[in-house]
Protein backbone atom coordinates (compact mmCIF):
# COMPACT_ATOMS: atom_id res chain seq x y z
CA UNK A 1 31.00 -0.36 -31.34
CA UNK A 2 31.75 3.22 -32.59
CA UNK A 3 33.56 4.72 -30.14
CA UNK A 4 32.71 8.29 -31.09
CA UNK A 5 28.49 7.42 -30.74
CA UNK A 6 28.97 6.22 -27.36
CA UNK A 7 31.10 9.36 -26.29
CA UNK A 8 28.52 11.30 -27.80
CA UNK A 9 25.66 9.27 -25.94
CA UNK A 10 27.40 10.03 -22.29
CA UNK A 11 26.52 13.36 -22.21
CA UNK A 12 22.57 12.23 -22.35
CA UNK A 13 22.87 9.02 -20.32
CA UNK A 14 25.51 9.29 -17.49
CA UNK A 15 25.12 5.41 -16.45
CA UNK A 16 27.53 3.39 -19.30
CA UNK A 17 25.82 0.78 -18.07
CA UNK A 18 22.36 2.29 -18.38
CA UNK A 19 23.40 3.15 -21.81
CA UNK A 20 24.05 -0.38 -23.10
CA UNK A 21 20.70 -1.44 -21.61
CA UNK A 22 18.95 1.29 -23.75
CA UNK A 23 20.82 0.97 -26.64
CA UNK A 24 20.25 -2.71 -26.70
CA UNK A 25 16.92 -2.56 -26.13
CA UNK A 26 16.21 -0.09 -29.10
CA UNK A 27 18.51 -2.48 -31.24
CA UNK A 28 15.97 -5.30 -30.26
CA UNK A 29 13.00 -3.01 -31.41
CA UNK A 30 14.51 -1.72 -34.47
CA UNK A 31 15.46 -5.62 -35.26
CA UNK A 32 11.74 -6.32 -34.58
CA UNK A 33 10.49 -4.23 -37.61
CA UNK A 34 10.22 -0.80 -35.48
CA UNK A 35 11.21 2.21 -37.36
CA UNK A 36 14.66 4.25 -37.30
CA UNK A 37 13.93 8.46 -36.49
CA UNK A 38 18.01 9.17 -38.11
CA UNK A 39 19.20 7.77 -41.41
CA UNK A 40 20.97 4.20 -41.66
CA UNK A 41 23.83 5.23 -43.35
CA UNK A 42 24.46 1.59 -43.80
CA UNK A 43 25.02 1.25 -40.08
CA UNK A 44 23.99 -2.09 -37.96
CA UNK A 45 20.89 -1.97 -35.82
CA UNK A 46 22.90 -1.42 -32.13
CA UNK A 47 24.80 1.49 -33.38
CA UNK A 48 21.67 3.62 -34.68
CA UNK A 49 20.38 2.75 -31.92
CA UNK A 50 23.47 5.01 -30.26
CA UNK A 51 23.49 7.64 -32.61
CA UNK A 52 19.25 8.04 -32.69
CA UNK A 53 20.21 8.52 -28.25
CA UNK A 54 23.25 10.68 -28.70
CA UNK A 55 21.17 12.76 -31.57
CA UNK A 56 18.03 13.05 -29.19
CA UNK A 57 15.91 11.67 -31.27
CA UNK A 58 14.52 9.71 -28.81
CA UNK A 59 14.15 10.21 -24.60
CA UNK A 60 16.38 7.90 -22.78
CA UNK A 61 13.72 8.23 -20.15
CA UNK A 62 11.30 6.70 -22.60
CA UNK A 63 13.49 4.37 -23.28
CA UNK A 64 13.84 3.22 -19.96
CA UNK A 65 10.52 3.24 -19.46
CA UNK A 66 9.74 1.14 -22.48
CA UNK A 67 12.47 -1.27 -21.08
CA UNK A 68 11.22 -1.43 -17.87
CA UNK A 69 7.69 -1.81 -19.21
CA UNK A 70 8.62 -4.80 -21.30
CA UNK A 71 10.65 -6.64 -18.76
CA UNK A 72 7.15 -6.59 -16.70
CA UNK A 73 5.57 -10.05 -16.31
CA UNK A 74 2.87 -9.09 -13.61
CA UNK A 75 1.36 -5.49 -14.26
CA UNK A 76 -0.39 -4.37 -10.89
CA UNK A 77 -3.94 -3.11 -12.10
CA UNK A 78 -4.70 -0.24 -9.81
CA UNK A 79 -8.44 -1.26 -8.43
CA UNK A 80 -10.52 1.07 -5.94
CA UNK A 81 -9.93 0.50 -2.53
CA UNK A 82 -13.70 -0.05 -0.01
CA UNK A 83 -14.81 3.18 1.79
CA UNK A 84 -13.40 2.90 5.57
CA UNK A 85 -16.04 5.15 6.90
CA UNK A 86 -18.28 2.57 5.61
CA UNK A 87 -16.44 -0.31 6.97
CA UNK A 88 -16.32 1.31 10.65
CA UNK A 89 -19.42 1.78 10.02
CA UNK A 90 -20.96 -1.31 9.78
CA UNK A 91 -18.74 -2.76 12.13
CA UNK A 92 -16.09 -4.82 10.62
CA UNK A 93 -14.49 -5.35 7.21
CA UNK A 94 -16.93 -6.40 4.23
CA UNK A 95 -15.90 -6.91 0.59
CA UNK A 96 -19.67 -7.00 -1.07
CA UNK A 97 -22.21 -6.77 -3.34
CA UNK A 98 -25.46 -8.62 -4.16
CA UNK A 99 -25.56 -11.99 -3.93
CA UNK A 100 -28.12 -12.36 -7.01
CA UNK A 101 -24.94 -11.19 -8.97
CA UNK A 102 -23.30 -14.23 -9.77
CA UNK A 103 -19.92 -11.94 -10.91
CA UNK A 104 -20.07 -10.70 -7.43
CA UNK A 105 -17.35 -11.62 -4.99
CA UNK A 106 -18.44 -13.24 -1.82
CA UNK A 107 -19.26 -11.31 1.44
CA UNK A 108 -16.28 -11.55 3.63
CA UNK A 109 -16.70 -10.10 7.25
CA UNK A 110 -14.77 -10.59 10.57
CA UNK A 111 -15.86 -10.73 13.72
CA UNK A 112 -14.90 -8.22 16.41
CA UNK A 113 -13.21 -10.22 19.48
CA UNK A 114 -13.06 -8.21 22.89
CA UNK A 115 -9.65 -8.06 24.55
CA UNK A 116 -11.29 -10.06 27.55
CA UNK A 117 -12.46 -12.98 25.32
CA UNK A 118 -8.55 -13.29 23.68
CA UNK A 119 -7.02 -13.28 26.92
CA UNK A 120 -9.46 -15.65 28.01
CA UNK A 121 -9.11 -18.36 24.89
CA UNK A 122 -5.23 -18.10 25.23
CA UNK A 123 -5.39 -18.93 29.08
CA UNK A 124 -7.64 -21.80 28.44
CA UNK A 125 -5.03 -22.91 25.99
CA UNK A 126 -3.15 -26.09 26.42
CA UNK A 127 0.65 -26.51 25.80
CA UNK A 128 1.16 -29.71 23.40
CA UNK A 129 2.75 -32.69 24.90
CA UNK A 130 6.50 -33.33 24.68
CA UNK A 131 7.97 -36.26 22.75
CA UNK A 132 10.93 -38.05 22.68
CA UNK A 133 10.93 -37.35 18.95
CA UNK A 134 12.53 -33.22 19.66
């Protein structure tokens, strides 16, 4: 590679690393059909990729987050979370809505267990029986 561009690209992206990550990925995007922001000059895709970072004519940080973004296989969709003064409310956890809906997710509730009754199922436990197997 030119060794001038990728002097000239430190001074925007500190990382050398970092910088071949970037530059590759824009190489891969401009080999892809997307379009150059600097002249070709007859240069190959990975070093206008350099020289359109070291000329600023695109963000490193978009970059990176384009990179980042396209490494993604599982993108979290951000969904609202239930009211918890509702849930206190009525007493335990509920995930609801009409069950005429048929989209509707099912009514999931649990049931409130004293600390007496838990102390009392564990003491009426019974250890399992030992086998020659262990």
């Amino acid at each position: 590679m030119a060794r001038v561009t990728v002097e000239d690209c430190i001074d925007k992206v500190d990382n050398r690393f970092e910088l071949v990550l970037l530059a590759s990925h824009r190489a891969r995007q401009i080999s892809q059909g997307a379009a150059i922001t600097i002249d070709r000059d007859n240069d190959k895709n990975p070093v206008v990729a350099l020289r359109e970072i070291a000329d600023e004519t695109l963000s490193p940080d978009d970059l990176k987050e384009d990179l980042i973004h396209s490494l993604q296989k599982h993108v979290e969709v951000d969904e609202p979370e239930p009211d918890p003064v509702a849930l206190l409310a009525a007493g335990g956890v509920s995930v609801a809505a009409d069950s005429e809906d048929e989209d509707a997710p099912e009514v999931v509730t649990f049931d409130q267990m004293s600390e007496e009754d838990l102390l009392a199922g564990i003491e009426g436990l019974v250890p399992p029986e030992k086998s020659d197997d262990y």
